[in-house]
C-alpha atoms as a PDB file:
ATOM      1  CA  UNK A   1      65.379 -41.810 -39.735  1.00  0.00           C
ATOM      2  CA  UNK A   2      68.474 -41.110 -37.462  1.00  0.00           C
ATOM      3  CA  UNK A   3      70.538 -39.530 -40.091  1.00  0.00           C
ATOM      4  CA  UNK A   4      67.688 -37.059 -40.711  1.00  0.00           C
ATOM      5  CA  UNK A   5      67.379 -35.955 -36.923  1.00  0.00           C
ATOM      6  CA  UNK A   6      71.190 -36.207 -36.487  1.00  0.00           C
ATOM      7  CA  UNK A   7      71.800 -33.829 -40.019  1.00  0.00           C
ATOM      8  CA  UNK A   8      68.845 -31.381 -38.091  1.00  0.00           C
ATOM      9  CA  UNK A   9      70.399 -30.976 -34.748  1.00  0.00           C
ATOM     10  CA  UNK A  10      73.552 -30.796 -36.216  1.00  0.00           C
ATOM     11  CA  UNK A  11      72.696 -27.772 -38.564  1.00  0.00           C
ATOM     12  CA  UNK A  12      70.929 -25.833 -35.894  1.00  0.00           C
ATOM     13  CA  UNK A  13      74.165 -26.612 -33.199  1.00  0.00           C
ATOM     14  CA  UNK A  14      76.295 -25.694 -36.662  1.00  0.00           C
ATOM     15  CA  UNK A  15      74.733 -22.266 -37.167  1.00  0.00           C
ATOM     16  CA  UNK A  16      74.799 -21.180 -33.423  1.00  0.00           C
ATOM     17  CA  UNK A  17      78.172 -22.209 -33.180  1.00  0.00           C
ATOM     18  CA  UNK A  18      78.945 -20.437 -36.893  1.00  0.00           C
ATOM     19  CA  UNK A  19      76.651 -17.345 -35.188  1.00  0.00           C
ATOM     20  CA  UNK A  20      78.927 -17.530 -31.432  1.00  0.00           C
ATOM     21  CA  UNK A  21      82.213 -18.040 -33.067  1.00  0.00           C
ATOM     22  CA  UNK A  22      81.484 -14.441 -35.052  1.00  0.00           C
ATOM     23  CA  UNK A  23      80.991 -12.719 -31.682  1.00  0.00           C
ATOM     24  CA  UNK A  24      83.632 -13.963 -30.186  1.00  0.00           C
ATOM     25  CA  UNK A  25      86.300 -13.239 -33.097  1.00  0.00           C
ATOM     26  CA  UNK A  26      87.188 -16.927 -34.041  1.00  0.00           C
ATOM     27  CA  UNK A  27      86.790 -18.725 -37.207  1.00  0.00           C
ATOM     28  CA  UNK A  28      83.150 -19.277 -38.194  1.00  0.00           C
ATOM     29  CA  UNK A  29      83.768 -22.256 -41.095  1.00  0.00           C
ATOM     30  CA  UNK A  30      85.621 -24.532 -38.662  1.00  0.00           C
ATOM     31  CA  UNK A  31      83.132 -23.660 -35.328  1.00  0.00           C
ATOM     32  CA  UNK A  32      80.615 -24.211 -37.936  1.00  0.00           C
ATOM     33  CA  UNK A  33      82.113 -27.998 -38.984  1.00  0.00           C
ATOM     34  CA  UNK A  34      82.971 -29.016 -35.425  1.00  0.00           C
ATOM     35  CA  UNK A  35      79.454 -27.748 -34.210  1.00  0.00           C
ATOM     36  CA  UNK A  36      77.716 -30.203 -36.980  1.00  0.00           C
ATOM     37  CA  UNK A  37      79.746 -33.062 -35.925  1.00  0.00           C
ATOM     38  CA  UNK A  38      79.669 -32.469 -32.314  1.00  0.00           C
ATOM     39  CA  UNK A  39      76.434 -30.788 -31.086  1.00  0.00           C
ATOM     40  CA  UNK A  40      76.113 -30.217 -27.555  1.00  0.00           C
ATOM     41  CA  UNK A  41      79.849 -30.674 -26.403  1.00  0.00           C
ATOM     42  CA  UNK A  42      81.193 -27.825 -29.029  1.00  0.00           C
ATOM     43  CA  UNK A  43      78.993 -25.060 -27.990  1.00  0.00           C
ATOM     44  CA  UNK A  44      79.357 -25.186 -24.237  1.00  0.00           C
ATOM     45  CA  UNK A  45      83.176 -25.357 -25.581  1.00  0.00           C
ATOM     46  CA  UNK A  46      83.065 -22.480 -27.686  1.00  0.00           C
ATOM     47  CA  UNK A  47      80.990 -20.487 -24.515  1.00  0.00           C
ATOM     48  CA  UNK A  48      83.713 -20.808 -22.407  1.00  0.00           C
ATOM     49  CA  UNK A  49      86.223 -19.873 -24.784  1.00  0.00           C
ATOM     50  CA  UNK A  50      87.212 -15.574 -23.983  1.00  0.00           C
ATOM     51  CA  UNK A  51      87.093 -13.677 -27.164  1.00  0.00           C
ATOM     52  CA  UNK A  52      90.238 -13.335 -28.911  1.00  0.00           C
ATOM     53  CA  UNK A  53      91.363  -9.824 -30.057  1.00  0.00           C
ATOM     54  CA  UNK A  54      89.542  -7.293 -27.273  1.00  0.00           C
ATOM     55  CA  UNK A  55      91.401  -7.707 -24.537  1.00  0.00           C
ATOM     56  CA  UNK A  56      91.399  -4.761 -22.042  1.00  0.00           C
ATOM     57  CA  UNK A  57      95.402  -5.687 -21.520  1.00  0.00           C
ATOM     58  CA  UNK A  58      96.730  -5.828 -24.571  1.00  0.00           C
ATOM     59  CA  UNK A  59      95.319  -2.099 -24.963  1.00  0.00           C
ATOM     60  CA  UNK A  60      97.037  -1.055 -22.037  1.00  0.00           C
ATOM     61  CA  UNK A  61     100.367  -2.987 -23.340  1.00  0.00           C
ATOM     62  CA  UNK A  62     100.855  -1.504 -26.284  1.00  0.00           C
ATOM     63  CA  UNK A  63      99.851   2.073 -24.427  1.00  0.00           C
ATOM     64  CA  UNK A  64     103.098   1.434 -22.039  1.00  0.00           C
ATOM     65  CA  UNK A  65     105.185   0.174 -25.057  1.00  0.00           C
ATOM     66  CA  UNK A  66     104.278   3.381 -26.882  1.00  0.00           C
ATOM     67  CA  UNK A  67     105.155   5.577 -24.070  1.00  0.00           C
ATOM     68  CA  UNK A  68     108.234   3.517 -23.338  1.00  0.00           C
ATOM     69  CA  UNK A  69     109.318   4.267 -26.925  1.00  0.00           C
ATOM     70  CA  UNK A  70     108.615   7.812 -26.991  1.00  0.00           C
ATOM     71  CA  UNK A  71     110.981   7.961 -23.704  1.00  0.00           C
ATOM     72  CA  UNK A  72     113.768   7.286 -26.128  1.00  0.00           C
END
């Protein structure tokens, strides 16, 4: 009877973390594997991870690096 609750929670932690990683531009396959093997501890993880890819500073990098090449 354990392996039945365990395989439940572990499908529901699977999908939110499948559903979070999405938002937050990471790979959903792998969040989806560590969140069924892991419940709890790999979706507070993956909460306090920043998203990768819209950073407000990289957009203002490569704006200086274009206007630093356009100098020359």
């Amino acid at each position: 009877m354990f392996g039945l609750y365990f395989s439940i929670i572990g499908l529901i932690s699977g999908i939110l973390c499948s559903l979070k990683a999405g938002e937050k531009n990471r790979n959903q396959k792998n969040w989806f594997v560590l969140g069924f093997v892991v419940p709890g501890i790999m979706l507070l993880i993956l909460n306090l991870l920043s998203v990768i890819g819209n950073n407000d500073e990289s957009e203002i990098r490569t704006g200086e690096e274009v206007s630093f090449i356009n100098v020359f």
